[in-house]
Protein backbone atom coordinates (compact mmCIF):
# COMPACT_ATOMS: atom_id res chain seq x y z
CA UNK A 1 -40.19 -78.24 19.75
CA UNK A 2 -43.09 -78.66 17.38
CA UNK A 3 -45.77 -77.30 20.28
CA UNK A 4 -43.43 -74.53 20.21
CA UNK A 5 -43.22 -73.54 16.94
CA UNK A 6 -47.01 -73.92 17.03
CA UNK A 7 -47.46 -71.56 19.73
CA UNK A 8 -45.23 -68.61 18.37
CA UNK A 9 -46.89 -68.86 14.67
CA UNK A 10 -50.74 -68.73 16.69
CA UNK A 11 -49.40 -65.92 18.26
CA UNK A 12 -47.53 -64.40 15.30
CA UNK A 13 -50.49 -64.40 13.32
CA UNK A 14 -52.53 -62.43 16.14
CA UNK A 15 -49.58 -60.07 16.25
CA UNK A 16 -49.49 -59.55 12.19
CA UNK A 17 -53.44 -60.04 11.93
CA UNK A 18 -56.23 -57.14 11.65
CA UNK A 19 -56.37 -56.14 14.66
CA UNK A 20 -52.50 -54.91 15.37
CA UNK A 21 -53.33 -53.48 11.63
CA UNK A 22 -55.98 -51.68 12.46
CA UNK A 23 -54.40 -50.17 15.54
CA UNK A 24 -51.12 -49.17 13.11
CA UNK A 25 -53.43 -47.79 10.89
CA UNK A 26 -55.95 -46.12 12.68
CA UNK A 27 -53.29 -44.63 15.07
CA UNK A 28 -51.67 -43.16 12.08
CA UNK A 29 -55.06 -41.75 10.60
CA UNK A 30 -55.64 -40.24 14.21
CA UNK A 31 -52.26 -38.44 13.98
CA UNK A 32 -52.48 -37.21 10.53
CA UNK A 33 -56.24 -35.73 11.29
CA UNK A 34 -54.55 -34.24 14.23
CA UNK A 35 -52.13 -32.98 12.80
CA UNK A 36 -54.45 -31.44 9.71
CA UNK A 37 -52.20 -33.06 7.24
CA UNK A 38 -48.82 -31.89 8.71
CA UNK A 39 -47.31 -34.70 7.51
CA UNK A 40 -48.21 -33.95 3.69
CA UNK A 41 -48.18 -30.53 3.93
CA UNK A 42 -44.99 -29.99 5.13
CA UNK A 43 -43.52 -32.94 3.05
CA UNK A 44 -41.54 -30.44 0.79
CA UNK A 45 -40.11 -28.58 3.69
CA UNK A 46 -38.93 -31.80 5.85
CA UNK A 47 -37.17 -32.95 2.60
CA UNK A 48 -35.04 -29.90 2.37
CA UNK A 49 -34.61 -29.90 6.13
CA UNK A 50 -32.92 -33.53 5.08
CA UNK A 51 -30.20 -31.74 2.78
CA UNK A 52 -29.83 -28.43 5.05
CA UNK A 53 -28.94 -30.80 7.77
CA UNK A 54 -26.28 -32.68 6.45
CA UNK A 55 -23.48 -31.65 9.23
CA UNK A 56 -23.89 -31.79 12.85
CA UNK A 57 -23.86 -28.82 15.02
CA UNK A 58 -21.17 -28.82 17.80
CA UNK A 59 -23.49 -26.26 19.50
CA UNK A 60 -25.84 -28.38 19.76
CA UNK A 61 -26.75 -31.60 22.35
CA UNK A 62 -26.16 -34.50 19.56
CA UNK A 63 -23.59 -37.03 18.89
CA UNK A 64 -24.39 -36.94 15.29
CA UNK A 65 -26.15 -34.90 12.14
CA UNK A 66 -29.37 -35.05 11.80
CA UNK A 67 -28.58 -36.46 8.01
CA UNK A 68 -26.45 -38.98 10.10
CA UNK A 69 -29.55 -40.61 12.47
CA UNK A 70 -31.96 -40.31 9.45
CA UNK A 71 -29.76 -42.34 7.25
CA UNK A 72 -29.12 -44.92 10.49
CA UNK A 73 -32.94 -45.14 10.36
CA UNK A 74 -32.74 -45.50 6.57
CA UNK A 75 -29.96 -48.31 7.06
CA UNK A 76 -32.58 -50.11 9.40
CA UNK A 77 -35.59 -50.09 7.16
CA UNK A 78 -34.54 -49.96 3.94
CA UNK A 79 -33.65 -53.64 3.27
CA UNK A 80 -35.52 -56.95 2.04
CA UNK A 81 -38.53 -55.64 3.03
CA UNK A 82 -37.87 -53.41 -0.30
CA UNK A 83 -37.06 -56.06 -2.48
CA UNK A 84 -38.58 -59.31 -0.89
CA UNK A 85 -41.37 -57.88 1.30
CA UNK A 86 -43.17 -56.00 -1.78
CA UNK A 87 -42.58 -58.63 -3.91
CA UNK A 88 -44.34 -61.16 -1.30
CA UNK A 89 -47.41 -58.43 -0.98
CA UNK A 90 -47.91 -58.69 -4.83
CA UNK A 91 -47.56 -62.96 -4.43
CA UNK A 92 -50.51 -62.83 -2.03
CA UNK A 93 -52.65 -60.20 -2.34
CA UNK A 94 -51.85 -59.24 -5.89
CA UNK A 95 -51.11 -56.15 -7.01
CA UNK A 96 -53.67 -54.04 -5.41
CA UNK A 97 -51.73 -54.86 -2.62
CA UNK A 98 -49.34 -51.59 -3.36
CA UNK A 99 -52.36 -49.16 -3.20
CA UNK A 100 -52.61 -50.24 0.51
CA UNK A 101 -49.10 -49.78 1.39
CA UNK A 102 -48.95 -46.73 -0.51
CA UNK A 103 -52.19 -45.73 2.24
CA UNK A 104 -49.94 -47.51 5.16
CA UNK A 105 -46.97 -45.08 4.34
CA UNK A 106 -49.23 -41.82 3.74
CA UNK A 107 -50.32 -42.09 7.32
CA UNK A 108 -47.36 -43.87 8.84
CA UNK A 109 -45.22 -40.51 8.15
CA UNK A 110 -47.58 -38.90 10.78
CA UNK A 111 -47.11 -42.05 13.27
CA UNK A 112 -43.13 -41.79 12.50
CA UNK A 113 -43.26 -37.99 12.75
CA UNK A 114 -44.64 -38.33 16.35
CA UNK A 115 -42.27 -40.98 17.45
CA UNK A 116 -39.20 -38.70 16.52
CA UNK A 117 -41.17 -35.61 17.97
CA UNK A 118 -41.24 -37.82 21.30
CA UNK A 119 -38.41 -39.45 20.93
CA UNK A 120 -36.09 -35.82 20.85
CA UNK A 121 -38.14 -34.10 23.36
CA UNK A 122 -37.79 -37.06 26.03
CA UNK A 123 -34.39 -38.08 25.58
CA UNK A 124 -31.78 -38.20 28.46
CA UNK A 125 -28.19 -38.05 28.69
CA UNK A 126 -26.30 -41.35 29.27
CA UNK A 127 -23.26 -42.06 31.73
CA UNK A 128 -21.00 -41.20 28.93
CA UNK A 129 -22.73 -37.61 27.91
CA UNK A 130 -24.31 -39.24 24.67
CA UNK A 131 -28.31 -38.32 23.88
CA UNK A 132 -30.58 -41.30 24.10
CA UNK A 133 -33.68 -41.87 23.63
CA UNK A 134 -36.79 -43.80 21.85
CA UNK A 135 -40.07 -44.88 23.05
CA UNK A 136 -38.97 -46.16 26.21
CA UNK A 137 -37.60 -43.08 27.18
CA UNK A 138 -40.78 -40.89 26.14
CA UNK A 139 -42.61 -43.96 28.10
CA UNK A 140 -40.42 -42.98 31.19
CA UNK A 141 -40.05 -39.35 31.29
CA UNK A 142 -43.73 -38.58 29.14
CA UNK A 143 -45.97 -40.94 31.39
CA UNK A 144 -43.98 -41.17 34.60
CA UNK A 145 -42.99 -43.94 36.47
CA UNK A 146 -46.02 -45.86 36.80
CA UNK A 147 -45.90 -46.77 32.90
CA UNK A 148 -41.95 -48.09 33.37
CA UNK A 149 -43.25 -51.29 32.91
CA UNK A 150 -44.45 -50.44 29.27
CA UNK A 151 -41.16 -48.82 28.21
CA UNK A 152 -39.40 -52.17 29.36
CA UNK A 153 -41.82 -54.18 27.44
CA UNK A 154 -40.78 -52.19 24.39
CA UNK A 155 -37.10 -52.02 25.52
CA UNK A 156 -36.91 -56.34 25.70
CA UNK A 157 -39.07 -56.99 22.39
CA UNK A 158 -36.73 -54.81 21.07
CA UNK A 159 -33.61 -56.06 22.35
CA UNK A 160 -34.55 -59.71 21.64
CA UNK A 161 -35.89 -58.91 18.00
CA UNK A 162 -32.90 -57.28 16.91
CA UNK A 163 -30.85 -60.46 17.11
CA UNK A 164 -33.42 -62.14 14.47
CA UNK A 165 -34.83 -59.76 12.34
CA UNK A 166 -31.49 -57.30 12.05
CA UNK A 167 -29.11 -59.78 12.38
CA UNK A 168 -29.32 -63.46 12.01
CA UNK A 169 -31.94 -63.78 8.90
CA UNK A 170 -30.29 -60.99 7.40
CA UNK A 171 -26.74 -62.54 7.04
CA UNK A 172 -28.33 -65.90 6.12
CA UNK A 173 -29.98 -64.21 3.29
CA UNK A 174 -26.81 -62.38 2.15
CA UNK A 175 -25.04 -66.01 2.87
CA UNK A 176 -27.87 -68.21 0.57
CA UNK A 177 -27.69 -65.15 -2.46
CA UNK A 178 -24.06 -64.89 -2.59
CA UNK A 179 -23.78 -69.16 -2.61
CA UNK A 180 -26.52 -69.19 -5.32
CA UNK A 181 -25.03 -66.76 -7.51
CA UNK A 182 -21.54 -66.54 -6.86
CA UNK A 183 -20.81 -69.72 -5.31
CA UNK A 184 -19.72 -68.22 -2.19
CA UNK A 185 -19.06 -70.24 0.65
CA UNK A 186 -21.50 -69.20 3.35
CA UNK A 187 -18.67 -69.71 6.26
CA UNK A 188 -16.90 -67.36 4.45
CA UNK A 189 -19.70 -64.68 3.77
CA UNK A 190 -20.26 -65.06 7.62
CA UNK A 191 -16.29 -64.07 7.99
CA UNK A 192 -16.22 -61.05 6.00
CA UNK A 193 -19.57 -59.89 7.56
CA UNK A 194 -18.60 -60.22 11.43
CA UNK A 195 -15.46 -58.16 10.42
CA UNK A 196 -16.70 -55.35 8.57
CA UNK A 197 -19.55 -55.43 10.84
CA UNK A 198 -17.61 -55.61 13.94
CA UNK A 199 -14.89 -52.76 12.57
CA UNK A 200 -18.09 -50.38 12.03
CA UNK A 201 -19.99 -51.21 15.69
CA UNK A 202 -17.10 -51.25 17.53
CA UNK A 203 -17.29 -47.08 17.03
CA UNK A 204 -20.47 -46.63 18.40
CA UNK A 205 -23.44 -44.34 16.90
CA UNK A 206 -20.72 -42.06 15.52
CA UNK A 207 -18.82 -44.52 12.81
CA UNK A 208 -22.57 -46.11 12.59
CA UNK A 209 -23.72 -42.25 11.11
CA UNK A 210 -20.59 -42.00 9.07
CA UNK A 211 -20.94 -45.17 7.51
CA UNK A 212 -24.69 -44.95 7.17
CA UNK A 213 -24.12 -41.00 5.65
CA UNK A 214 -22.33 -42.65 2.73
CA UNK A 215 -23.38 -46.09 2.32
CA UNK A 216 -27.51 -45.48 2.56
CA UNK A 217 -27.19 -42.66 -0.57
CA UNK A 218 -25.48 -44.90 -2.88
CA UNK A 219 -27.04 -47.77 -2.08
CA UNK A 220 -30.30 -46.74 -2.84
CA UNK A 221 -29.27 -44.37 -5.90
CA UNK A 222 -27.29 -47.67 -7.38
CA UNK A 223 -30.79 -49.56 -6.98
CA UNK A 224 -33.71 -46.72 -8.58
CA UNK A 225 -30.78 -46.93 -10.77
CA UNK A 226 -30.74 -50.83 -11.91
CA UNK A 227 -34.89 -50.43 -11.29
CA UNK A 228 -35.35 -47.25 -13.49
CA UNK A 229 -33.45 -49.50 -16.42
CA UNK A 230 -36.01 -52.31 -16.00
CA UNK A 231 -38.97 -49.93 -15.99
CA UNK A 232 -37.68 -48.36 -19.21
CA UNK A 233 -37.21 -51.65 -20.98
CA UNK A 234 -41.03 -52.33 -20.08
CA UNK A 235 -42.00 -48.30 -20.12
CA UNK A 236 -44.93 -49.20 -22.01
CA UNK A 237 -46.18 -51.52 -19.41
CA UNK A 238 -46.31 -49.25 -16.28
CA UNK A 239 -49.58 -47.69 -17.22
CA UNK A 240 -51.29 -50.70 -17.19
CA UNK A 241 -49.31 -52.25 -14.05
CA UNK A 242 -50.91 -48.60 -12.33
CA UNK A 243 -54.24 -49.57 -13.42
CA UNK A 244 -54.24 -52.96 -12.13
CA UNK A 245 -52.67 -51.45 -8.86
CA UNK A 246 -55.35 -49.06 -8.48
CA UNK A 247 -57.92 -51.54 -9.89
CA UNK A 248 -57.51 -54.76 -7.40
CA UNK A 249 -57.22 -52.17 -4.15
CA UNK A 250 -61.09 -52.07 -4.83
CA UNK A 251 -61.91 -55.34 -6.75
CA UNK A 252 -60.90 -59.29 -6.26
CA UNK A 253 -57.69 -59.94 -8.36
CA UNK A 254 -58.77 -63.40 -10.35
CA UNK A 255 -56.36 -66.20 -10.64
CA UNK A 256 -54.15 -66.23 -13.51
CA UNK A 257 -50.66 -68.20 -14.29
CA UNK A 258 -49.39 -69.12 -11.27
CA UNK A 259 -51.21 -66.61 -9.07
CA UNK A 260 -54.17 -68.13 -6.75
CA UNK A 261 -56.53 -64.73 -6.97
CA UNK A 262 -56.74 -62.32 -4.03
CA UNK A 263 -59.81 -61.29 -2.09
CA UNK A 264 -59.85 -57.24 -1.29
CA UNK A 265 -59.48 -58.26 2.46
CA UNK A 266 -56.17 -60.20 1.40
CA UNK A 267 -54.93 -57.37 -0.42
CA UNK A 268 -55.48 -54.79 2.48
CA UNK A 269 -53.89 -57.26 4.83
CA UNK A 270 -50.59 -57.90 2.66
CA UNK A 271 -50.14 -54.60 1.97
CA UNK A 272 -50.60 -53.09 5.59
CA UNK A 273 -48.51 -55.46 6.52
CA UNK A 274 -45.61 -55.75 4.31
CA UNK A 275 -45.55 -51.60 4.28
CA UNK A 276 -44.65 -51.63 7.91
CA UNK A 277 -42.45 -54.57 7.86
CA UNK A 278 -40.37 -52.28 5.02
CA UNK A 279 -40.65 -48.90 7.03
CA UNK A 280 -41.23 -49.74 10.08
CA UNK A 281 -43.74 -46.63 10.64
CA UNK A 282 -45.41 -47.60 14.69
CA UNK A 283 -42.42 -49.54 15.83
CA UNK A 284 -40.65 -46.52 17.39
CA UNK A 285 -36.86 -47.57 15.45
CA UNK A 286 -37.12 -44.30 13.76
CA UNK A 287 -37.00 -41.81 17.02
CA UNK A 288 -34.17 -44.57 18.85
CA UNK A 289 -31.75 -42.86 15.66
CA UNK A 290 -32.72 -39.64 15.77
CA UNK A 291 -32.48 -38.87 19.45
CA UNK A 292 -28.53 -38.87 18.48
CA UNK A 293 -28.83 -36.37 16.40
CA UNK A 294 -27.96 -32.61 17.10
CA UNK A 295 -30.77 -30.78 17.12
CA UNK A 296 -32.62 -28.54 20.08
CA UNK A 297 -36.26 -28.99 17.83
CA UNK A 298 -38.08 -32.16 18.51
CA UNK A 299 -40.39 -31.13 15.60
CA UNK A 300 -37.46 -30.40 13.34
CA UNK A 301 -36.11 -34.22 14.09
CA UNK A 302 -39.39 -35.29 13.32
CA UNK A 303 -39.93 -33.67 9.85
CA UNK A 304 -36.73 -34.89 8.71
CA UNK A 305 -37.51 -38.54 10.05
CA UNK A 306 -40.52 -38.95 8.49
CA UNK A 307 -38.86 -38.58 5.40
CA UNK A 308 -37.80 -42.10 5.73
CA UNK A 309 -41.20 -43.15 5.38
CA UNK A 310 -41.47 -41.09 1.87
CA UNK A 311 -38.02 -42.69 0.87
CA UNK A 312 -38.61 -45.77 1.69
CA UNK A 313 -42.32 -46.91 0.95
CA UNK A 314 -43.21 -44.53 -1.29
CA UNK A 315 -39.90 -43.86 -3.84
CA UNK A 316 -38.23 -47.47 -3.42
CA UNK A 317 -41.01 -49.74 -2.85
CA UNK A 318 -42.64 -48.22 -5.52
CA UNK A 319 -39.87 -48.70 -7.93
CA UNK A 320 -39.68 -52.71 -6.94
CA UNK A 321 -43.20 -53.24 -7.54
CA UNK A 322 -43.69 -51.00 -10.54
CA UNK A 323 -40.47 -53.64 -11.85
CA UNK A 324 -42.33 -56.67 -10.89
CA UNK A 325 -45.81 -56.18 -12.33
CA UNK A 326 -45.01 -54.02 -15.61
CA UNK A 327 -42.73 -56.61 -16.37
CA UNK A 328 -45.03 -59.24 -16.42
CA UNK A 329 -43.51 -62.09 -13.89
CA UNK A 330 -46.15 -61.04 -11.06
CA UNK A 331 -48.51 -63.91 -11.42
CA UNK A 332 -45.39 -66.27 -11.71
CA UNK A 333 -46.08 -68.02 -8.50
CA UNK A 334 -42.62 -67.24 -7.62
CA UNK A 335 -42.32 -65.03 -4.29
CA UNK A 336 -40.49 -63.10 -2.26
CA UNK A 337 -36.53 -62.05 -3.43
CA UNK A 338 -36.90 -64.58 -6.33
CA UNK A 339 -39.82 -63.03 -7.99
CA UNK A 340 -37.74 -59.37 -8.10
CA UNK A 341 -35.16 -61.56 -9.50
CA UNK A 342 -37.45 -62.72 -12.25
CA UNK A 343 -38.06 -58.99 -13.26
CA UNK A 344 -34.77 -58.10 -13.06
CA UNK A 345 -33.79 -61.69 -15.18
CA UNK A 346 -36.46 -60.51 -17.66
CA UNK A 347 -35.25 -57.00 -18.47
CA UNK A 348 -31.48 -57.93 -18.13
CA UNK A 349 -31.05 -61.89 -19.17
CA UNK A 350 -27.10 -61.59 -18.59
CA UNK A 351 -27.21 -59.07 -15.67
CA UNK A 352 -30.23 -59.69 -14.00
CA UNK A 353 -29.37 -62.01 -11.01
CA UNK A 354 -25.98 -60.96 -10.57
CA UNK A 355 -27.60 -56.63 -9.86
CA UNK A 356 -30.18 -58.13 -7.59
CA UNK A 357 -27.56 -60.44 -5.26
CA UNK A 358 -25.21 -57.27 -4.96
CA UNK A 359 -28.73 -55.45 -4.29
CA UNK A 360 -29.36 -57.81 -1.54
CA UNK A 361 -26.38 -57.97 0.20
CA UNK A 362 -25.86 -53.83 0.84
CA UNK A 363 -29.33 -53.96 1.94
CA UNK A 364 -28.77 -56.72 4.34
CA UNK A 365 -25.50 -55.32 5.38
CA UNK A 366 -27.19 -52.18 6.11
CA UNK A 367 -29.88 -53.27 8.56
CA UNK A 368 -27.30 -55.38 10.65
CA UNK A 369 -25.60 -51.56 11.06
CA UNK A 370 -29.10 -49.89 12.13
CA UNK A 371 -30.74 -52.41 14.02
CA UNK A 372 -27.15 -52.93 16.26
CA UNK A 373 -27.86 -49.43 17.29
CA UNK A 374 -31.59 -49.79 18.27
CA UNK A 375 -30.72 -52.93 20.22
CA UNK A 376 -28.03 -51.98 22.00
CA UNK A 377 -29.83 -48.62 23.34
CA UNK A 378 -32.64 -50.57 24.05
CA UNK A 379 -30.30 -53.26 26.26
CA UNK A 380 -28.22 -50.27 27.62
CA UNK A 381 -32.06 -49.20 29.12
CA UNK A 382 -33.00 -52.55 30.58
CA UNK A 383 -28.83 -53.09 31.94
CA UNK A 384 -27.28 -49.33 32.03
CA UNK A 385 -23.88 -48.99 30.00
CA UNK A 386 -22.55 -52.12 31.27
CA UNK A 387 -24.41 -54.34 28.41
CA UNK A 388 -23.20 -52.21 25.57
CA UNK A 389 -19.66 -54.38 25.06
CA UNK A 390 -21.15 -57.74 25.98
CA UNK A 391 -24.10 -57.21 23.48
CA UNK A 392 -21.63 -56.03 21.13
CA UNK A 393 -19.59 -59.08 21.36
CA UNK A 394 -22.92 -61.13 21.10
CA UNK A 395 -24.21 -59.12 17.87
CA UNK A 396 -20.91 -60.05 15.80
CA UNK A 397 -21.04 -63.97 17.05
CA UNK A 398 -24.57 -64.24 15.92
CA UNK A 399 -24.02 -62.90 12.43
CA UNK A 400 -21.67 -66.07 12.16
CA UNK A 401 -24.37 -68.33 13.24
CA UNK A 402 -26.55 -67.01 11.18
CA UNK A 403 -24.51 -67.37 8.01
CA UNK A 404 -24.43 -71.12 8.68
CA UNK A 405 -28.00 -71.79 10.22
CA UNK A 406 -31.24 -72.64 9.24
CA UNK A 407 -33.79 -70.08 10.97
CA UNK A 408 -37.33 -70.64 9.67
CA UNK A 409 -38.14 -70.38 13.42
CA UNK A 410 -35.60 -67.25 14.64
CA UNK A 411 -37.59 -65.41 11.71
CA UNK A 412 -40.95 -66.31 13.23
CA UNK A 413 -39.91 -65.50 16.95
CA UNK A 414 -37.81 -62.10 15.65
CA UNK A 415 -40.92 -60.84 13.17
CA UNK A 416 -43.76 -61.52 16.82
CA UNK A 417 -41.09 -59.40 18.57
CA UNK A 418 -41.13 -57.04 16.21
CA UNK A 419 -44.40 -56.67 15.66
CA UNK A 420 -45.13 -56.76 19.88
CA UNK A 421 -42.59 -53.81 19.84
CA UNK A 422 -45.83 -51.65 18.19
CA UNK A 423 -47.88 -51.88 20.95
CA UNK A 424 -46.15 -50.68 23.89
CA UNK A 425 -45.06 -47.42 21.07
CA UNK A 426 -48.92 -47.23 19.68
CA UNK A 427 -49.77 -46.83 23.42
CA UNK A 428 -47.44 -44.13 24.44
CA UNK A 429 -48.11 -42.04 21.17
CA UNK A 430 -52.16 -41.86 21.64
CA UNK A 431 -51.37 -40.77 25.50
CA UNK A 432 -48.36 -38.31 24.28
CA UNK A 433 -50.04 -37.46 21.17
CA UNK A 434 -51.05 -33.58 22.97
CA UNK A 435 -47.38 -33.15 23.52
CA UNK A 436 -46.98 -33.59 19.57
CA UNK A 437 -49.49 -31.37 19.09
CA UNK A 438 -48.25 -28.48 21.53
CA UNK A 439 -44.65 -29.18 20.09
CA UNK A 440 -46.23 -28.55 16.72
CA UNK A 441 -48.12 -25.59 17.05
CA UNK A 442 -45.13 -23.55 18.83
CA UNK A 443 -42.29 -24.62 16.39
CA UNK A 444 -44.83 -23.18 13.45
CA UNK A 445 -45.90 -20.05 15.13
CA UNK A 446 -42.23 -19.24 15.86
CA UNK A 447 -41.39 -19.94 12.27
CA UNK A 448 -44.14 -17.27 10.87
């Protein structure tokens, strides 16, 4: 077991290392020069889209609001990448690490823009009437058949992934939070889960939406809440935290307390990285929710879906790290969820843990909802609409086991799936990336 474990960290760290980065990132830089800045300019208008958009259209081909898929893609990505991601980003390449995923986010709403774009203009109609569609569908129907093989590759790291990364290591760390700070049983964390899990599922993309519609607002509201009361205990901190953001993006960060020091190199890496793992910008999730939605305007979809990007990297991850560093607990040593503990501990001695646990579990909860949908459209490709019960059935049985296991390897095998799940979408947006551009131009003209 040992040679394996071996083999899928070698290849993990190929998959995670600078040159899948500089693909993500250059990809995204090609798409935003394309695009002349779309992404940015047009910020202001995609977030209103977002509000104006809040109830489907029965007139249109959609099985839910456009609101609905973007807070399903929301559910997904906004999770302990926020909270334990950043926090490990600032552990190992210091706090210049933020400026790069601030960079990673700025183009990755042009690469998430294009996969929605893609994603709506591509998609197909299932056995049951219902819109479908992601990367492997734009793969299909936008390259032809000879490329099928690349939209199964994406369709089976998908499918596989899903069952780590949204599901197993999420529940485990809901299960180890709520034993360390409540004293929860973790058998009985894994009960409640599978239930409420299995009650929301069991109604398809539809009761996914609703659920998503309401829970995804409040969820993050309640936590720029708890954040924006730790930033104002330590308001006189954040200038300097920005400076030493903006500072160590450029220049080595030098060991201090329990912090090792950071070369520039590190910093770009951890912060490239970490910003995707939180928003998932070149992975292709985002367009898998928002082919659901009802819309006849691929480019509409994609305004309003790369708002998650904005929402997610820019607004909460922000928020976490702003936390961690102004309130002094950054070069702690600590890492990951614990060191956003320690700045929440610090602001709010009494309160601190307990708002971070709760914090933890919605989050957690949330990205078992989204990722369920992403891997069962991405099994119902590979199988047809026979797999969609059976992988249900599977997806509530491994939340259990994953309540009770220990999965140091299921996180290394789900986060290589993941990040193999770029490449097959990476490919099909720089071959696709004219249609984005001919989708853009028309929707614009039409609107002056």
């Amino acid at each position: 077991m040992a040679w394996l474990n071996n083999a899928v960290s070698t290849l993990n760290g190929w998959v995670w290392g600078p040159p899948m980065l500089i693909m993500i990132l250059g990809t995204g830089l090609f798409l935003t020069l394309a695009l002349r800045f779309l992404s940015l300019r047009r910020l202001w208008l995609a977030l209103s889209l977002v509000w104006q958009d809040r109830k489907a259209d029965d007139d249109k081909l959609g099985a839910i609001s456009p609101f609905q898929a973007l807070m399903t893609s929301l559910a997904a990505t906004v999770g302990t990448g926020n909270i334990a991601g950043v926090a490990t980003a600032i552990t190992w390449g210091g706090p210049g690490a933020i400026f790069w995923m601030w960079c990673t986010a700025l183009v990755g709403m042009a690469t998430k823009y294009a996969e929605v774009v893609l994603a709506v203009h591509y998609r197909e109609k299932n056995a049951e009437g219902d819109p479908v569609g992601g990367p492997m569908y734009a793969i299909k129907n936008g390259l032809g058949r000879r490329w099928l093989w690349l939209g199964g590759l994406f369709a089976v790291f998908g499918g596989l992934a899903g069952f780590g990364i949204g599901n197993m290591v999420q529940v485990n760390s809901m299960a180890d939070a709520l034993a360390s700070t409540f004293a929860i049983p973790p058998w009985l964390t894994g009960v409640v889960v599978t239930v409420l899990v299995g009650l929301v599922i069991l109604g398809g993309i539809r009761r996914i939406g609703q659920v998503a519609a309401w829970l995804v607002p409040f969820m993050c509201l309640a936590y720029m809440a708890a954040t924006l009361v730790v930033l104002g205990i330590f308001v006189q901190n954040i200038p300097s935290a920005l400076a030493l953001i903006v500072t160590h993006a450029f220049t080595p960060a030098a060991a201090t307390g329990g912090f090792a020091g950071a070369a520039v190199i590190v910093a770009i890496q951890f912060g490239v990285a970490r910003g995707i793992f939180s928003n998932e910008a070149g992975l292709g999730t985002a367009g898998i929710a928002q082919a659901a939605g009802t819309t006849n305007s691929p480019v509409r979809s994609g305004l309003i879906g790369m708002t998650g990007t904005f929402i997610d990297t820019i607004v909460v991850c922000t928020m976490t790290a702003l936390a961690i560093i102004a309130s002094g607990v950054w070069d702690s040593g600590a890492s990951g969820a614990e060191l956003t503990a320690m700045a929440f501990r610090a602001a709010l001695p009494s309160v601190g843990a307990e708002i971070m646990t709760v914090a933890l579990v919605v989050f957690a909860f949330s990205t078992l909802l989204g990722w369920s949908y992403f891997g069962e459209r991405c099994w119902e490709y590979l199988v047809g609409r026979k797999a969609i019960t059976p992988f249900r059935v599977l997806w509530v049985v491994a939340i259990m086991g994953g309540a009770l296991a220990t999965l140091e390897f299921v996180w290394l095998l789900a986060d290589t799936l993941n990040g193999l799940m770029a490449l097959p979408n990476l490919i099909a947006l720089l071959l696709l990336s004219p249609v984005v551009m001919r989708l853009s131009r028309g929707y614009f003209s039409a609107r002056k």
